[in-house]
Protein backbone atom coordinates (compact mmCIF):
# COMPACT_ATOMS: atom_id res chain seq x y z
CA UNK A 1 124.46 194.66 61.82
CA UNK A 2 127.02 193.76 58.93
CA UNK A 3 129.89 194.11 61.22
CA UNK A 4 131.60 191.04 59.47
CA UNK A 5 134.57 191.55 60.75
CA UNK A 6 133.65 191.80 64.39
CA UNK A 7 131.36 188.69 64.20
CA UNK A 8 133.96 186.48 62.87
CA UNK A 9 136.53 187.73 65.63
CA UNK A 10 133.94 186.81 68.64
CA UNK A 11 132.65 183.47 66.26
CA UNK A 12 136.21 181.83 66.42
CA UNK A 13 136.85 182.45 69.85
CA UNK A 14 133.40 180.54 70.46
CA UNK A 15 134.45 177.18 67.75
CA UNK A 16 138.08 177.13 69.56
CA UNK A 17 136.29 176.83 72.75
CA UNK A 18 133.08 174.74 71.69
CA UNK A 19 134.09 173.11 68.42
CA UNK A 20 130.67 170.94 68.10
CA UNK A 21 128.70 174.00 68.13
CA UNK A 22 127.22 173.76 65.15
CA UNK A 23 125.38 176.55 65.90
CA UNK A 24 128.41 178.95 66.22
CA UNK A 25 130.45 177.00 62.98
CA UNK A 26 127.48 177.81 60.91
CA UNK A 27 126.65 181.57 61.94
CA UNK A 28 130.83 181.49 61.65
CA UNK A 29 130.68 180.42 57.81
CA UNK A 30 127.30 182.90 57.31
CA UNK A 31 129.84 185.44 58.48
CA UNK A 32 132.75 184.48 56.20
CA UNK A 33 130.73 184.28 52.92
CA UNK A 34 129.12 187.62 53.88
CA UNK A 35 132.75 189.31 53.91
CA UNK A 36 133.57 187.17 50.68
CA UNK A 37 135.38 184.99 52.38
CA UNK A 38 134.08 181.51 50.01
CA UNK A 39 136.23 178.78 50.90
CA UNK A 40 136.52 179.68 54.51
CA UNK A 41 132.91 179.40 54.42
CA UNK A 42 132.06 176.38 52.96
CA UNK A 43 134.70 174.57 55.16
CA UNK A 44 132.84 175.78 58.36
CA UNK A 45 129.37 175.01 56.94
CA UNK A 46 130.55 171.60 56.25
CA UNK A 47 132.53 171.33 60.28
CA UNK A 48 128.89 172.24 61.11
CA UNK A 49 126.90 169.45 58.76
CA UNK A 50 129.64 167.03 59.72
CA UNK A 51 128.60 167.55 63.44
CA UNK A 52 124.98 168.12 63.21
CA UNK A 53 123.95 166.95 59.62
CA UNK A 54 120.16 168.19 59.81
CA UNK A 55 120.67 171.32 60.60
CA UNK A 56 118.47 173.66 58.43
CA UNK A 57 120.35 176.94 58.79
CA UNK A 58 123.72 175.24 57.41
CA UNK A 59 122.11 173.15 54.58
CA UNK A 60 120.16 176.58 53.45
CA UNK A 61 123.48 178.45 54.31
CA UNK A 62 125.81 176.19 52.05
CA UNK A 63 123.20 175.80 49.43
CA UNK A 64 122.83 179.99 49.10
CA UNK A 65 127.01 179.98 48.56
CA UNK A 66 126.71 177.00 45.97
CA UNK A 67 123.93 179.41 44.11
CA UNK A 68 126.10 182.27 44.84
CA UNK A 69 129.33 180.53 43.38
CA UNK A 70 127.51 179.39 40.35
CA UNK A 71 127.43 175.58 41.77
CA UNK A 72 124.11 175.11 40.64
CA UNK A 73 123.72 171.51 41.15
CA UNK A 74 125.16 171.46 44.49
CA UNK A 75 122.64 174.05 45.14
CA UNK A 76 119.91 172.32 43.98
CA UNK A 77 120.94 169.33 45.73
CA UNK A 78 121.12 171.26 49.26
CA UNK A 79 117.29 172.09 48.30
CA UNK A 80 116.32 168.78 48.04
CA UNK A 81 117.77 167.73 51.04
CA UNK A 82 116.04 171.03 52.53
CA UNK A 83 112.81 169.62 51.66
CA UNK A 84 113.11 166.16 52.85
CA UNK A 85 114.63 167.41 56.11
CA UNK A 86 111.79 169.99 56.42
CA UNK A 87 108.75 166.90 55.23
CA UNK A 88 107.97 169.15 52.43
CA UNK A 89 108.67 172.78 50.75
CA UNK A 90 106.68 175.47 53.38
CA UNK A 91 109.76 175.71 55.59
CA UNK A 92 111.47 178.85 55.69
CA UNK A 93 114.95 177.81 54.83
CA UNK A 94 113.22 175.75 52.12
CA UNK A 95 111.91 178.96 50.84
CA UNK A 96 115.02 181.57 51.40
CA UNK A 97 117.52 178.61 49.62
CA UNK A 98 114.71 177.98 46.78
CA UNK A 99 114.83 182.26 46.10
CA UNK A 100 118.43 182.03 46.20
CA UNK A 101 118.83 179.53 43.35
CA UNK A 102 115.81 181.71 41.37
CA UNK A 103 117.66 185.04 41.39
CA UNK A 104 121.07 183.19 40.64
């Protein structure tokens, strides 16, 4: 519901108590680079790759704040890995990253 603020409180209670959640790291950074919070986000999307490194929602995540940030090749690069991850381009993180880097 947009409360940033009150997601971010409740998501870092969560990563002190389950830091391999990768899971709550990634919905943690999604929260950050909602508020504007950049580098705070990329570092949690990366705690999250580090622990689980195929996890869709934090390769599309990072790759949306790389468009966002004007990192273009590190976008595109989190697309391809989207791709092979997914076995081809119909998944739906494929799909939200690839419309991220188009309206960048």
């Amino acid at each position: 519901k947009s409360d940033w603020d009150g997601a971010i409180k409740l998501l870092r209670v969560i990563v002190v108590q389950q830091p391999r959640n990768a899971d709550a790291l990634n919905l943690l950074g999604f929260s950050l680079r909602n508020k504007g919070e950049m580098k705070q986000a990329v570092a949690y999307y990366l705690k999250a790759l580090k622990i689980a490194p195929n996890h869709l929602g934090a390769n599309e995540y990072l790759g949306e704040l790389y468009a966002m940030t004007g990192e273009m090749a590190k976008a595109k690069a989190q697309l391809a890995k989207l791709e092979k991850l997914c076995g081809n381009a119909s998944c739906a993180e494929y799909k939200d990253l690839a419309e991220a880097i188009a309206k960048a």
